[in-house]
N, C-alpha and C. Protein backbone atom coordinates (compact mmCIF):
# COMPACT_ATOMS: atom_id res chain seq x y z
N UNK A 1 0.84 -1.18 0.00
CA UNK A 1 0.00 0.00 0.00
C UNK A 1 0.88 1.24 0.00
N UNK A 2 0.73 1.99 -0.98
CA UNK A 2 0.94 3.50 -0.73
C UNK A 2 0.08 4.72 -0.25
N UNK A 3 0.91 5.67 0.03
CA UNK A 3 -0.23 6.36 1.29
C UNK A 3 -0.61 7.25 -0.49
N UNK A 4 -1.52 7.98 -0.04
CA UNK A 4 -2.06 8.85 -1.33
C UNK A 4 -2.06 10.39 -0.36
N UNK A 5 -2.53 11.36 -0.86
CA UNK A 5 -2.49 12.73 -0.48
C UNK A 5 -3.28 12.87 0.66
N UNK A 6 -4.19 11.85 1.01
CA UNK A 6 -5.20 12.23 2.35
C UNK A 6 -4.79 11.10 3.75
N UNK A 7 -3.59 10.80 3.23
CA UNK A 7 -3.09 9.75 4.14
C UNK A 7 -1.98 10.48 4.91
N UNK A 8 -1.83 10.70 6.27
CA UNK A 8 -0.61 11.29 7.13
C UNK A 8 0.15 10.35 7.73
N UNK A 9 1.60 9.75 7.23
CA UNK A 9 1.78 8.47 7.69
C UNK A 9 3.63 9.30 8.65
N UNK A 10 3.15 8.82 10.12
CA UNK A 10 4.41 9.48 11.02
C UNK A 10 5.20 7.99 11.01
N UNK A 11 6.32 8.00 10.42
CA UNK A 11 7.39 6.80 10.44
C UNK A 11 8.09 7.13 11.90
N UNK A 12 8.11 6.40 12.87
CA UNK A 12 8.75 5.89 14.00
C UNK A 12 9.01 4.68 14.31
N UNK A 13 9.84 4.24 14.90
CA UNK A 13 10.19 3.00 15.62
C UNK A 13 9.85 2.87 17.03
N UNK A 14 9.81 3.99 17.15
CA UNK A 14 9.97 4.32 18.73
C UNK A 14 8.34 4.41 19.19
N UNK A 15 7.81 3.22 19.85
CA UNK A 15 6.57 3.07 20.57
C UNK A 15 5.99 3.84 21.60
N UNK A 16 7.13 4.37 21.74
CA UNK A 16 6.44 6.28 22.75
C UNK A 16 5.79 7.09 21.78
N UNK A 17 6.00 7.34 20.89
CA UNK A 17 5.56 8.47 19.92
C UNK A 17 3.96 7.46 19.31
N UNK A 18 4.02 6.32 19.35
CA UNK A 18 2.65 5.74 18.62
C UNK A 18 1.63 5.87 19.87
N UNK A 19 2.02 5.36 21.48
CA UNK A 19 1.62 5.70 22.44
C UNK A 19 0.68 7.04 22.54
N UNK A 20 1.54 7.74 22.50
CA UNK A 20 1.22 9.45 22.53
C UNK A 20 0.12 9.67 21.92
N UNK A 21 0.27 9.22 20.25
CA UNK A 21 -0.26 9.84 19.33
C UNK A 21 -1.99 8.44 19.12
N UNK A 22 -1.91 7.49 19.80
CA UNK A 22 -3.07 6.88 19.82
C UNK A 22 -3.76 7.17 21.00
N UNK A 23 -3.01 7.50 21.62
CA UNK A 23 -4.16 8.03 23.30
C UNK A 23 -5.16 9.06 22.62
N UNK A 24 -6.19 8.99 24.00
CA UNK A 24 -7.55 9.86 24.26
C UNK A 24 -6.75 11.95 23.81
N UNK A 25 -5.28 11.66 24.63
CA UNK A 25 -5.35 13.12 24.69
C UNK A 25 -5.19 13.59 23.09
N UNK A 26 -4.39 13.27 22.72
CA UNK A 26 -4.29 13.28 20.87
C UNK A 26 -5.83 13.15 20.01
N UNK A 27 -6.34 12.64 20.47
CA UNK A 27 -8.10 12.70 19.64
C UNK A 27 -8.74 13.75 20.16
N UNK A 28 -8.50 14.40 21.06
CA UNK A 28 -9.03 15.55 21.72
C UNK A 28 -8.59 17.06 20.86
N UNK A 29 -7.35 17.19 20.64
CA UNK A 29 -6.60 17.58 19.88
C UNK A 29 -7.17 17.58 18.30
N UNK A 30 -6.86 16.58 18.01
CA UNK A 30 -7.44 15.65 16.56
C UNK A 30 -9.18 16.49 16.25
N UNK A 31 -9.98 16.03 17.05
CA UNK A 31 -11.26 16.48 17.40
C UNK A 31 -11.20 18.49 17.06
N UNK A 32 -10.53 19.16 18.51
CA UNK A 32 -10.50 20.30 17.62
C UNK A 32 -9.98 20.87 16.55
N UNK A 33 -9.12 20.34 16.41
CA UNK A 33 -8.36 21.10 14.96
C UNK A 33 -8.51 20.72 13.57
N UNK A 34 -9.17 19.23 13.83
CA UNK A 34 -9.69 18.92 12.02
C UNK A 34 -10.70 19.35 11.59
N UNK A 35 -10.85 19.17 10.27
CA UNK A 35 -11.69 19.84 9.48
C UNK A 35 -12.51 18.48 9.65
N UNK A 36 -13.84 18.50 9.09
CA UNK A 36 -15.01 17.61 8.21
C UNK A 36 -14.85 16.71 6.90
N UNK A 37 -15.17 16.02 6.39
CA UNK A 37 -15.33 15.92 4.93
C UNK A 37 -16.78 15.23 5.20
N UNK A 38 -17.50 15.48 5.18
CA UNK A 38 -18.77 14.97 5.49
C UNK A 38 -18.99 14.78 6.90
N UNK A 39 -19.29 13.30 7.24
CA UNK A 39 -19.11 13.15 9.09
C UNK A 39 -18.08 12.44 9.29
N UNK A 40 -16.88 12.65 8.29
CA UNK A 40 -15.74 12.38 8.99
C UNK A 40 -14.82 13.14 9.27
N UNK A 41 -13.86 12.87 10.25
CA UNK A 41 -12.95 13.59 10.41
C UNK A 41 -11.77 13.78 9.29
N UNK A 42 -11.38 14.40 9.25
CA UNK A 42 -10.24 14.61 8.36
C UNK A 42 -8.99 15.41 9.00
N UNK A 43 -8.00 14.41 9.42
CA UNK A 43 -6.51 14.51 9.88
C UNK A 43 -5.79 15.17 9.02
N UNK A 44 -5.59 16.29 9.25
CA UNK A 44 -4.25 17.25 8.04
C UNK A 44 -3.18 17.41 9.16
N UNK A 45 -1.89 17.24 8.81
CA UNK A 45 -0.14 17.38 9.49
C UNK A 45 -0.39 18.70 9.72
N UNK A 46 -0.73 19.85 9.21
CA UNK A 46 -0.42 21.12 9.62
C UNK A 46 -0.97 21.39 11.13
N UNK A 47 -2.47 21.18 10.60
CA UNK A 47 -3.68 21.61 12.16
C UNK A 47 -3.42 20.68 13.24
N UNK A 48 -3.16 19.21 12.85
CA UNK A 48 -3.34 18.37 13.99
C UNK A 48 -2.23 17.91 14.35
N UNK A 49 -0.98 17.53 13.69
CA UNK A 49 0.20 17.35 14.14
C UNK A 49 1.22 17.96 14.17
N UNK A 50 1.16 19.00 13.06
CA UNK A 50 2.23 20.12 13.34
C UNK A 50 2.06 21.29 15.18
N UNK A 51 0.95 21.35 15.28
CA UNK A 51 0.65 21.98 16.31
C UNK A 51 0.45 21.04 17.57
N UNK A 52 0.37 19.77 17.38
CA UNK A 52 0.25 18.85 18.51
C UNK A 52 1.51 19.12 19.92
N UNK A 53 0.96 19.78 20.77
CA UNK A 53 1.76 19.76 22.22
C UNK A 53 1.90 18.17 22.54
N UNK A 54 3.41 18.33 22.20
CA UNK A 54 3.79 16.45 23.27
C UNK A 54 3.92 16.89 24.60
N UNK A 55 4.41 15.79 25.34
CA UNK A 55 5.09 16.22 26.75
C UNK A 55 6.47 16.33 26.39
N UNK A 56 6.37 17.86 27.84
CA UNK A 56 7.60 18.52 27.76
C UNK A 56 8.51 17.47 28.79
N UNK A 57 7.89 16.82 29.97
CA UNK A 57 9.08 16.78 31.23
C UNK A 57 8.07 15.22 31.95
N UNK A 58 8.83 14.87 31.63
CA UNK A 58 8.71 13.15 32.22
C UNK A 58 9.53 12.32 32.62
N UNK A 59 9.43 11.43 33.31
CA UNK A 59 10.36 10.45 34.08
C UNK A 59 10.48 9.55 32.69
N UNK A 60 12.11 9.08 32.56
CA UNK A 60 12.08 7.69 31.54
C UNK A 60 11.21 6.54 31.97
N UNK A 61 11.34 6.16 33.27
CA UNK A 61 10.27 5.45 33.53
C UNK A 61 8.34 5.50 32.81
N UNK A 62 8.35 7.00 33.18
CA UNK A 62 7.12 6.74 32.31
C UNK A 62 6.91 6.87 31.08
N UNK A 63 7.99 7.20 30.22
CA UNK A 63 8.63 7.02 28.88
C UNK A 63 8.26 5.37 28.62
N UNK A 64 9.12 5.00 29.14
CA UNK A 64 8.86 3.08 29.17
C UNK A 64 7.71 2.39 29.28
N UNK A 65 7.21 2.76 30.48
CA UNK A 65 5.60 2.06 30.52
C UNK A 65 4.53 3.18 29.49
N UNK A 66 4.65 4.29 28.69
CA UNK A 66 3.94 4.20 27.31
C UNK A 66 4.48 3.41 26.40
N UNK A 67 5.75 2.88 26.22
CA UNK A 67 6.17 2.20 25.37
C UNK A 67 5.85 0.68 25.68
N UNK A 68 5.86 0.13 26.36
CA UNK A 68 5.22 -1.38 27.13
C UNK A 68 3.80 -1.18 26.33
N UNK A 69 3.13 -0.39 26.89
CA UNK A 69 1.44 -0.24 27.05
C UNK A 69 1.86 -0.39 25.59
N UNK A 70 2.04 0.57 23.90
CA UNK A 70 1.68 0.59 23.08
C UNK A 70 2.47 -0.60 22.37
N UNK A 71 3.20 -0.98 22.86
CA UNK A 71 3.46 -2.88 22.26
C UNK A 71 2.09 -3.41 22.43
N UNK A 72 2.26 -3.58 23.18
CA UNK A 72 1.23 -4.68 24.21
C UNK A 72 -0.24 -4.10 23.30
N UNK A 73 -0.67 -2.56 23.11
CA UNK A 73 -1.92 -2.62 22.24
C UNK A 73 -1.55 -2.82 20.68
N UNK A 74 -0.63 -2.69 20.18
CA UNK A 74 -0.15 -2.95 19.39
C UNK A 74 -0.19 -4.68 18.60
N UNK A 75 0.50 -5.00 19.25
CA UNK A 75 0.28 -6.37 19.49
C UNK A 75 -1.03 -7.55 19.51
N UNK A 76 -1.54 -6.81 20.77
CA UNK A 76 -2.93 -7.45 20.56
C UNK A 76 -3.88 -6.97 19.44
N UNK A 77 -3.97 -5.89 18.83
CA UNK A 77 -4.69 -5.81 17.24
C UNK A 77 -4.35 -6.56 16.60
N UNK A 78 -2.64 -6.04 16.46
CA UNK A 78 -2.73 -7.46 15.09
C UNK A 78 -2.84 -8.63 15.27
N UNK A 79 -2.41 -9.29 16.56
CA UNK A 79 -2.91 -10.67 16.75
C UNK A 79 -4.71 -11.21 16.59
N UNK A 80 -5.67 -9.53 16.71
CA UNK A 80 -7.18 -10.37 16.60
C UNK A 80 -7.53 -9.64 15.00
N UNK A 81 -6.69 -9.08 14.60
CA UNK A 81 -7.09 -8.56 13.29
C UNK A 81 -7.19 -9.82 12.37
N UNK A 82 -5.70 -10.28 13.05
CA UNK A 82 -5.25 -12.17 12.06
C UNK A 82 -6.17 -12.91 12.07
N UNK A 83 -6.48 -13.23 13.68
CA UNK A 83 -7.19 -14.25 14.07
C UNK A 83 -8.47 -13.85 13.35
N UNK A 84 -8.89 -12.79 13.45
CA UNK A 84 -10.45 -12.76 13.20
C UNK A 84 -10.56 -12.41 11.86
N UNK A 85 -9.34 -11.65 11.29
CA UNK A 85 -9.44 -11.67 9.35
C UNK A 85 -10.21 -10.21 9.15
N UNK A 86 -10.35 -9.38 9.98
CA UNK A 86 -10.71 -7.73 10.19
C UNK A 86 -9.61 -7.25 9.77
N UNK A 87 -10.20 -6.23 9.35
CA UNK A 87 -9.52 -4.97 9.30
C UNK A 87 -9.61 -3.98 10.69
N UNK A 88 -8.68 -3.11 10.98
CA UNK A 88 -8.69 -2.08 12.42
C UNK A 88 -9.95 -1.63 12.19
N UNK A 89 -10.58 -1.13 11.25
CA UNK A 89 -11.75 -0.22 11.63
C UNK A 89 -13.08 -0.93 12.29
N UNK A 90 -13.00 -2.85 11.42
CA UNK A 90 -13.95 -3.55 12.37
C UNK A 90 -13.70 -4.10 13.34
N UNK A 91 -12.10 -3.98 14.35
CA UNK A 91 -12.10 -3.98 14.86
C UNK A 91 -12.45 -3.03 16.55
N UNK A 92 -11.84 -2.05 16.03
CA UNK A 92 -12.93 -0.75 16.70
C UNK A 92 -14.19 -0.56 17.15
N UNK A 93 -14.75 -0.56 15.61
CA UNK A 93 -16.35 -0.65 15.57
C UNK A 93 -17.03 -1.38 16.68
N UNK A 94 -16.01 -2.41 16.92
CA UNK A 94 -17.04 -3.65 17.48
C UNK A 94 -16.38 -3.92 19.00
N UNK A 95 -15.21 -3.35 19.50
CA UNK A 95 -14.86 -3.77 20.51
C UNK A 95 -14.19 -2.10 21.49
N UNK A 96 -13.77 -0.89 21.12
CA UNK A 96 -13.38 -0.08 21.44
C UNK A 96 -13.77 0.17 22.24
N UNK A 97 -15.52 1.00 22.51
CA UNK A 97 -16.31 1.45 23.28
C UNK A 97 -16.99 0.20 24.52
N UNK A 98 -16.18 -1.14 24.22
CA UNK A 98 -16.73 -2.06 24.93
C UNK A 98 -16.14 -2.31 26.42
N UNK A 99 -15.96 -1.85 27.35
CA UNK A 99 -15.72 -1.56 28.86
C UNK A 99 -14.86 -3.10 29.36
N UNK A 100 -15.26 -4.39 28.74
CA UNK A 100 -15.22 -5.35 29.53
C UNK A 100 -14.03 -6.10 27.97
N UNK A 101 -13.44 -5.33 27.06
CA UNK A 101 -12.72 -5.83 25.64
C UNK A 101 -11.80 -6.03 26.37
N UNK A 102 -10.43 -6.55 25.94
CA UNK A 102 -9.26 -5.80 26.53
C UNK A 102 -8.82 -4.81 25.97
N UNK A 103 -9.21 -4.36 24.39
CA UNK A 103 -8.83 -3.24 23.31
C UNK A 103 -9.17 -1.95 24.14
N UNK A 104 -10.28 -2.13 24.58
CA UNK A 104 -10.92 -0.73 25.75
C UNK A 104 -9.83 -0.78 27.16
N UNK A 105 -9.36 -2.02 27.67
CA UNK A 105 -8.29 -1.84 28.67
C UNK A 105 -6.97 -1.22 28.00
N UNK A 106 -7.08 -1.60 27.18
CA UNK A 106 -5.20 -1.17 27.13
C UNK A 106 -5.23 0.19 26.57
N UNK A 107 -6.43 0.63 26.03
CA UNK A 107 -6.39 1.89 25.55
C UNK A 107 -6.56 2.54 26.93
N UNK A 108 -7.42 2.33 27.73
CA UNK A 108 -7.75 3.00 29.12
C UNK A 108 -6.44 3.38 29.98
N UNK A 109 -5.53 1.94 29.97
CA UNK A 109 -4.13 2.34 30.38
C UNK A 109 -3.24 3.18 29.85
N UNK A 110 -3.52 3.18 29.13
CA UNK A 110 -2.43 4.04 27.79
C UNK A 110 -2.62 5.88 28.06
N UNK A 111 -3.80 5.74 28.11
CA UNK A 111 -4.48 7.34 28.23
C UNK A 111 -4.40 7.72 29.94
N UNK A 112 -4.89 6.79 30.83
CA UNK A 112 -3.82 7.13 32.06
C UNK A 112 -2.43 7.24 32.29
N UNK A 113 -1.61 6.57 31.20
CA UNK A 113 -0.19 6.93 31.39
C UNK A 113 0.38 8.37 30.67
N UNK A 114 -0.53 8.35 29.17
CA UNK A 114 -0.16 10.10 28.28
C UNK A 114 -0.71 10.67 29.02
N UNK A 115 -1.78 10.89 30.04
CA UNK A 115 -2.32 11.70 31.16
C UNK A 115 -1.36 12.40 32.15
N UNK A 116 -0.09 11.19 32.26
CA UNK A 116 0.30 11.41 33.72
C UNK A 116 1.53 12.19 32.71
N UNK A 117 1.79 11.84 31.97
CA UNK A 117 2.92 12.30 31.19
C UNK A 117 3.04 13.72 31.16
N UNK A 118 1.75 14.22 30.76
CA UNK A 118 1.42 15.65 30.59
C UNK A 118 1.18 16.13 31.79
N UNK A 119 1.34 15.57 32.90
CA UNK A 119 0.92 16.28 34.35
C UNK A 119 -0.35 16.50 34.62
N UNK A 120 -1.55 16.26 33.83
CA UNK A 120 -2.61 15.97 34.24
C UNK A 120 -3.81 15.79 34.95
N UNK A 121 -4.66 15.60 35.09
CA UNK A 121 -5.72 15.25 35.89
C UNK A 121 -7.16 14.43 35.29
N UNK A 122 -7.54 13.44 35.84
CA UNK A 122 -8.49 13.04 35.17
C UNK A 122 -9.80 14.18 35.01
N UNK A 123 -9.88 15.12 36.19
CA UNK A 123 -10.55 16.34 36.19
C UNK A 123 -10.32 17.26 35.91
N UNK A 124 -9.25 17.74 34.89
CA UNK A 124 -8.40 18.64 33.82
C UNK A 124 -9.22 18.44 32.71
N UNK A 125 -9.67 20.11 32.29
CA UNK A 125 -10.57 19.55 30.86
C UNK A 125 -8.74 19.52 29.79
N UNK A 126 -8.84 18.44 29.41
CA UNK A 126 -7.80 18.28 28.86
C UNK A 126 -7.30 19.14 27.01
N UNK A 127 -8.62 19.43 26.46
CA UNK A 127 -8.04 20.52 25.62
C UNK A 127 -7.71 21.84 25.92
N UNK A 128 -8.23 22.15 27.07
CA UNK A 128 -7.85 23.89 27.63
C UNK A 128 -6.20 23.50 28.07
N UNK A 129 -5.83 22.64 28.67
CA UNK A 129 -4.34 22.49 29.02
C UNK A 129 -3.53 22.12 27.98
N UNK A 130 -4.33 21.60 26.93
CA UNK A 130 -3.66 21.32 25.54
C UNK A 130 -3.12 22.62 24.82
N UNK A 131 -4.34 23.42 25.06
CA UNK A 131 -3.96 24.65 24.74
C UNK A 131 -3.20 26.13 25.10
N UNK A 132 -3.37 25.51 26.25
CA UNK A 132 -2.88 26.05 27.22
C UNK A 132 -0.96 25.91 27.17
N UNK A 133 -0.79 24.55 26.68
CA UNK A 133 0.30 24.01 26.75
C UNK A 133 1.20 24.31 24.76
N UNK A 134 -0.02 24.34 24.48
CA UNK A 134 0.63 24.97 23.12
C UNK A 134 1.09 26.52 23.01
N UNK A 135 0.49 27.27 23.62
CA UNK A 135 0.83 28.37 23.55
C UNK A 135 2.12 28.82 24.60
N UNK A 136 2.58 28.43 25.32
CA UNK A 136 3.47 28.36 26.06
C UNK A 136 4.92 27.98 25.23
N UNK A 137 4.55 26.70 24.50
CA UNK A 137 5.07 25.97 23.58
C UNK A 137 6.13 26.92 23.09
N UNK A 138 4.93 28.09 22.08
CA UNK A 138 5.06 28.68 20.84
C UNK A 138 5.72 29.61 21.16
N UNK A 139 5.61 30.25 22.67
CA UNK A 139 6.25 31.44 23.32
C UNK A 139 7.74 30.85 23.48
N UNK A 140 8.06 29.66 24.07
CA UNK A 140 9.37 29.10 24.47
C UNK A 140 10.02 28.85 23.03
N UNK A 141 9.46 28.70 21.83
CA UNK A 141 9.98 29.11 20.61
C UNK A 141 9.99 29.59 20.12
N UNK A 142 9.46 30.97 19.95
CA UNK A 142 9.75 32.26 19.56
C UNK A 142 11.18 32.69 20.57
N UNK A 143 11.25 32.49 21.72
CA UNK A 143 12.72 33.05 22.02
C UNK A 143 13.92 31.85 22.20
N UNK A 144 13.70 31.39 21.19
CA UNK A 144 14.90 30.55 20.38
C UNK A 144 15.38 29.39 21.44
N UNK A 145 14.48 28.89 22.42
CA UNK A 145 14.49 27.79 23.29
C UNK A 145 14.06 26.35 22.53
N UNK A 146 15.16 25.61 22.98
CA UNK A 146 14.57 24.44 22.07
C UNK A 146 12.92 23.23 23.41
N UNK A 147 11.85 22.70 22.43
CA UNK A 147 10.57 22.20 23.13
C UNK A 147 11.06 20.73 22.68
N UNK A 148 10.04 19.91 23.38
CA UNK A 148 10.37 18.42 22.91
C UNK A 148 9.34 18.15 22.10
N UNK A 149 9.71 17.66 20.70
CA UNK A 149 8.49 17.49 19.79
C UNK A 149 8.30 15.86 19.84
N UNK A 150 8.10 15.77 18.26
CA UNK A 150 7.67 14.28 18.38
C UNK A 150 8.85 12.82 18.40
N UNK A 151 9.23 13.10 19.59
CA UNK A 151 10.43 12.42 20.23
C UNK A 151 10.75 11.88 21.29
N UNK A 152 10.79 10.84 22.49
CA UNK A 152 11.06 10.97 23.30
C UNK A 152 11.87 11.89 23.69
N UNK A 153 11.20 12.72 25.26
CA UNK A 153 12.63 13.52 25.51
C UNK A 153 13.85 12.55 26.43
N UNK A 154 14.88 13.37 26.39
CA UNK A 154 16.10 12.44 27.05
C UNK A 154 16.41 12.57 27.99
């Protein structure tokens, strides 16, 4: 498969950055800044990932356990995508929103760990600190300070 012009494909190795970017806080993000094409969303690099606030300041430790967590969800897709001969989207469809899946656990863990990453709160409306956290961002790079983008920091 090749990606075509409406496809945004981020090449990493590094299972922190897929972590990040599949959690709750990234669809929140995703959610405000895309456009429509009917009732779907539509992901453009400029609005939604060029402007995406990562975390600035985290323990490697919790560097690691997002990277554990997004094996481990990682993993288990493609192992029921095989088994069951789906594609991700029927897999979703049918098990995401399901409380008792494990696809709904490991995502649940995942989004408590990019939670804690960002300093957080489960009672933090989490796009005002998104935004909150971008603009800070943009200020610490306008005066020629380097931010941590889409990278683990070190």
């Amino acid at each position: 498969w090749l990606p075509g012009d409406l496809n945004i494909v981020v090449a990493s190795e590094d299972f922190y950055i897929f972590g990040i970017l599949t959690s709750k806080v990234h669809r929140f993000w995703v959610k405000a800044q895309s456009s429509t094409l009917g009732d779907t969303t539509r992901y453009t690099n400029t609005t939604c990932f060029e402007t995406f606030p990562f975390p600035q300041t985290l323990t490697r430790q919790l560097v690691e356990e997002i990277r554990v967590t997004a094996v481990e969800l990682h993993e288990y897709r493609t192992q029921q995508m095989s088994a069951k001969q789906w594609g991700i989207t029927q897999l979703y469809n049918k098990f995401f929103n399901e409380p008792t899946s494990q696809l709904f656990k490991l995502h649940a863990k995942l989004d408590r760990q990019v939670i804690q990453a960002y300093g957080f709160t489960d009672s933090d409306n989490i796009l005002d600190q998104l935004l909150a956290l971008n603009l800070e961002l943009a200020e610490t790079e306008k005066q020629g300070q380097p931010i941590v983008g889409p990278t683990a920091p070190n």
